[in-house]
Structures are given as structure tokens and as C-alpha cells.
Protein backbone atom coordinates (compact mmCIF):
# COMPACT_ATOMS: atom_id res chain seq x y z
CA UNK A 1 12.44 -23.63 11.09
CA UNK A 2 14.53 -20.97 9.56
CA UNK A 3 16.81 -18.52 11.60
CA UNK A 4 15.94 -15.66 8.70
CA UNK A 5 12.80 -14.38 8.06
CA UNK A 6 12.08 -11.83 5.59
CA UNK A 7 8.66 -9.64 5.35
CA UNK A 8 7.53 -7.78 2.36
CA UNK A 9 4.57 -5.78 2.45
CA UNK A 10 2.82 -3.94 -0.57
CA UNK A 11 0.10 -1.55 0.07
CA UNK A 12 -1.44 -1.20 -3.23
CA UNK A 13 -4.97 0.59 -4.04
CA UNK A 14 -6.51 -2.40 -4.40
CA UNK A 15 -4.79 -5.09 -2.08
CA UNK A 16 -2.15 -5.27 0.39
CA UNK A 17 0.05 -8.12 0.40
CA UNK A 18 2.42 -9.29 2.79
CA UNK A 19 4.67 -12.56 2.05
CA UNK A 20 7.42 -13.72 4.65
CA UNK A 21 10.57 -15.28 3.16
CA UNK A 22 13.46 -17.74 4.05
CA UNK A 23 17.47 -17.10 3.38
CA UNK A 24 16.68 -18.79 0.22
CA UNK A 25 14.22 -16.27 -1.25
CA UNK A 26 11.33 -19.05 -0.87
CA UNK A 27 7.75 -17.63 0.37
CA UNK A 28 6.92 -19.91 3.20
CA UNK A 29 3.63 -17.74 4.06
CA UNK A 30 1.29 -15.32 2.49
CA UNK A 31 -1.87 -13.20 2.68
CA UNK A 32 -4.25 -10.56 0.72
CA UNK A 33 -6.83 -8.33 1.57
CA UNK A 34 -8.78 -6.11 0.00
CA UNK A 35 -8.04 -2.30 0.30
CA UNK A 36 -11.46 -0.66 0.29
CA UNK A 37 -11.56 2.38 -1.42
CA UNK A 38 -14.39 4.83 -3.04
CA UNK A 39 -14.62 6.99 -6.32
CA UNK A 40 -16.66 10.16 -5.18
CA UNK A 41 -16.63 11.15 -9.36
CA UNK A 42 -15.62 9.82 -12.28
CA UNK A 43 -12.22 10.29 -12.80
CA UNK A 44 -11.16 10.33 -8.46
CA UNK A 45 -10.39 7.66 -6.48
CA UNK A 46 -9.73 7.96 -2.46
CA UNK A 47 -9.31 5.56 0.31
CA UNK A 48 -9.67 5.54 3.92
CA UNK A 49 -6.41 6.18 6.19
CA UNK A 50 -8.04 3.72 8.75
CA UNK A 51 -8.94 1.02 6.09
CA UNK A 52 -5.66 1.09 4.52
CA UNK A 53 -3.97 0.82 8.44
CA UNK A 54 -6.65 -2.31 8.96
CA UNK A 55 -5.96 -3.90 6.13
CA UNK A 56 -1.97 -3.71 6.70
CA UNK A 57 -2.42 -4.74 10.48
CA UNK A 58 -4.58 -7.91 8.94
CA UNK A 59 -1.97 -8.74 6.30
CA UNK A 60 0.75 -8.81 8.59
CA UNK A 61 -1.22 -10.61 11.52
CA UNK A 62 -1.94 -13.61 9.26
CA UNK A 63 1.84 -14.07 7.82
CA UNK A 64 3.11 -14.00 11.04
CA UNK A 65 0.29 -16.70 12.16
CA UNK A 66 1.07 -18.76 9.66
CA UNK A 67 2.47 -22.30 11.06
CA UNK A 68 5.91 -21.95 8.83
CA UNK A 69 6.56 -18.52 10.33
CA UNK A 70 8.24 -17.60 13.95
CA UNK A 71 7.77 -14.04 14.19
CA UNK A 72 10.91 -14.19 16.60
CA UNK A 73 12.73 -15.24 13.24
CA UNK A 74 11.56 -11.90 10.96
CA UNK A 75 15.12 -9.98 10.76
CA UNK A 76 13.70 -7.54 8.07
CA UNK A 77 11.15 -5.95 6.24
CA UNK A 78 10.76 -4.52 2.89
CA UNK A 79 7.72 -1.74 2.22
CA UNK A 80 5.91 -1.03 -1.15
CA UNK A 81 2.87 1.16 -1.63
CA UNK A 82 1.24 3.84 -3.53
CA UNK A 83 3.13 6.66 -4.16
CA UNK A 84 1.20 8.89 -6.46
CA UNK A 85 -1.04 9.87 -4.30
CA UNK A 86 -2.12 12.79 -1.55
CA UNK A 87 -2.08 11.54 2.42
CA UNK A 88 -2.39 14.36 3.99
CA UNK A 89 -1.56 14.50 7.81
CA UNK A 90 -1.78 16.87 10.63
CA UNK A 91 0.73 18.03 13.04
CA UNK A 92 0.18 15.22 15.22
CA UNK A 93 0.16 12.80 12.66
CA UNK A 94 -3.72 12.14 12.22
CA UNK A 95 -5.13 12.22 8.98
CA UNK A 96 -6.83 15.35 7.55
CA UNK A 97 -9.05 14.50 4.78
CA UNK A 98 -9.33 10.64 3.46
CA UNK A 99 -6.13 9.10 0.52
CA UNK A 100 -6.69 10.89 -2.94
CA UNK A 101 -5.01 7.77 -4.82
CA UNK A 102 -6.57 9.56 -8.08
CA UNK A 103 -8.10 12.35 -9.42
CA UNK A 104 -8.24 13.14 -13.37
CA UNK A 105 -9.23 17.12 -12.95
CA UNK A 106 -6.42 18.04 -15.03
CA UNK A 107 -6.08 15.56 -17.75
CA UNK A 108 -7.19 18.61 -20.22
CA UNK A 109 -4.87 21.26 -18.77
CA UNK A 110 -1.93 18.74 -19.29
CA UNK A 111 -3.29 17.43 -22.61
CA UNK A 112 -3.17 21.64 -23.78
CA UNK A 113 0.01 22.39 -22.33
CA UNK A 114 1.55 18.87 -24.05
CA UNK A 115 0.03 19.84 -27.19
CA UNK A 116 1.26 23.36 -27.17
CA UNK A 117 5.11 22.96 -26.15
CA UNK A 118 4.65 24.26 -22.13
CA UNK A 119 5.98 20.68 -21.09
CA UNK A 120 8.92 20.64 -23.82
């Protein structure tokens, strides 16, 4: 068993991943689940802050299950998500309305305003 465990999670819009590595760089575990998410038009995309928080929790439970990993041994972790998009939080932290990961609205208005010098 290693004395150095690394964890690297990605929480993408369509999967989180989380792989646990030794001093070498090697994966010695790693897990996937599905990030649920919901298009209420063409053209927007939004997840669910609770989903996205589930599937993480999962991800993460199952590395650190895994028979190669200690979790005593994890001495870092490394984050990666979605960063184009809208999570928008209360004051106490709570989520006010669910992820906008995409929304297309104003493809046109950029299109115009590309065409006609405005983002020059």
C-alpha cells in the first residue's frame, strides 16, 4: 500500500469522475457517474445542485472503497468542473434556481455584433 494518495475529481455536465493516484502518477482506482441534467428548450441546458452534489459524494465514496485505496493515505486533491456556467447561491449558501450549464439566447446578438465590428 502506498503512503501517497492522490484524488482528482472532474465534475463535468455529463459525468463526474474521480480517480485516486500513487507517487508514481499510476490510477490504482476509479469511478463514473452520470450527472443528470435537463434541457427545458432547445438551445438551454441546466442541472440540479443536489444531483451534481450526489453524484460527487458517489464518485468519491467508491474510489475511496476501492480495495487499492486507504483513504488514510489521500494527501491531496485536485478539482475540475464546469466553469461556464450560472450556480447561483443564496446568502447562506443554498441554491437559488437549478445550474444553467447552457443557454443559446444570444447566439444572434453575438453573431450581429461579430459581424458588425462591436467585438473588434
Amino acid at each position: 500500500m502506498s503512503d501517497t494518495l492522490l484524488l482528482g475529481i472532474d465534475a463535468g455536465l455529463t459525468n463526474v469522475k474521480g480517480v485516486v493516484f500513487d507517487r508514481s502518477g499510476t490510477a490504482v482506482a476509479s469511478a463514473t457517474t452520470e450527472t443528470p441534467g435537463h434541457s427545458p428548450e432547445p438551445g438551454r441546458d441546466e442541472q440540479d445542485h443536489d444531483d451534481l452534489w450526489t453524484a460527487t459524494v458517489d464518485v468519491v465514496g467508491d474510489v475511496l472503497d476501492a480495495e487499492a485505496v486507504d483513504p488514510e493515505d489521500v494527501r491531496g486533491v485536485g478539482l475540475a468542473g464546469h466553469g461556464h456556467g450560472l450556480y447561483a447561491l443564496d446568502e447562506a449558501g443554498g441554491p437559488v434556481c437549478s445550474v444553467k450549464s447552457t443557454d443559446d439566447r444570444g447566439a444572434d446578438v453575438l453573431d450581429e455584433w461579430a459581424s458588425d465590428g462591436r467585438l473588434d
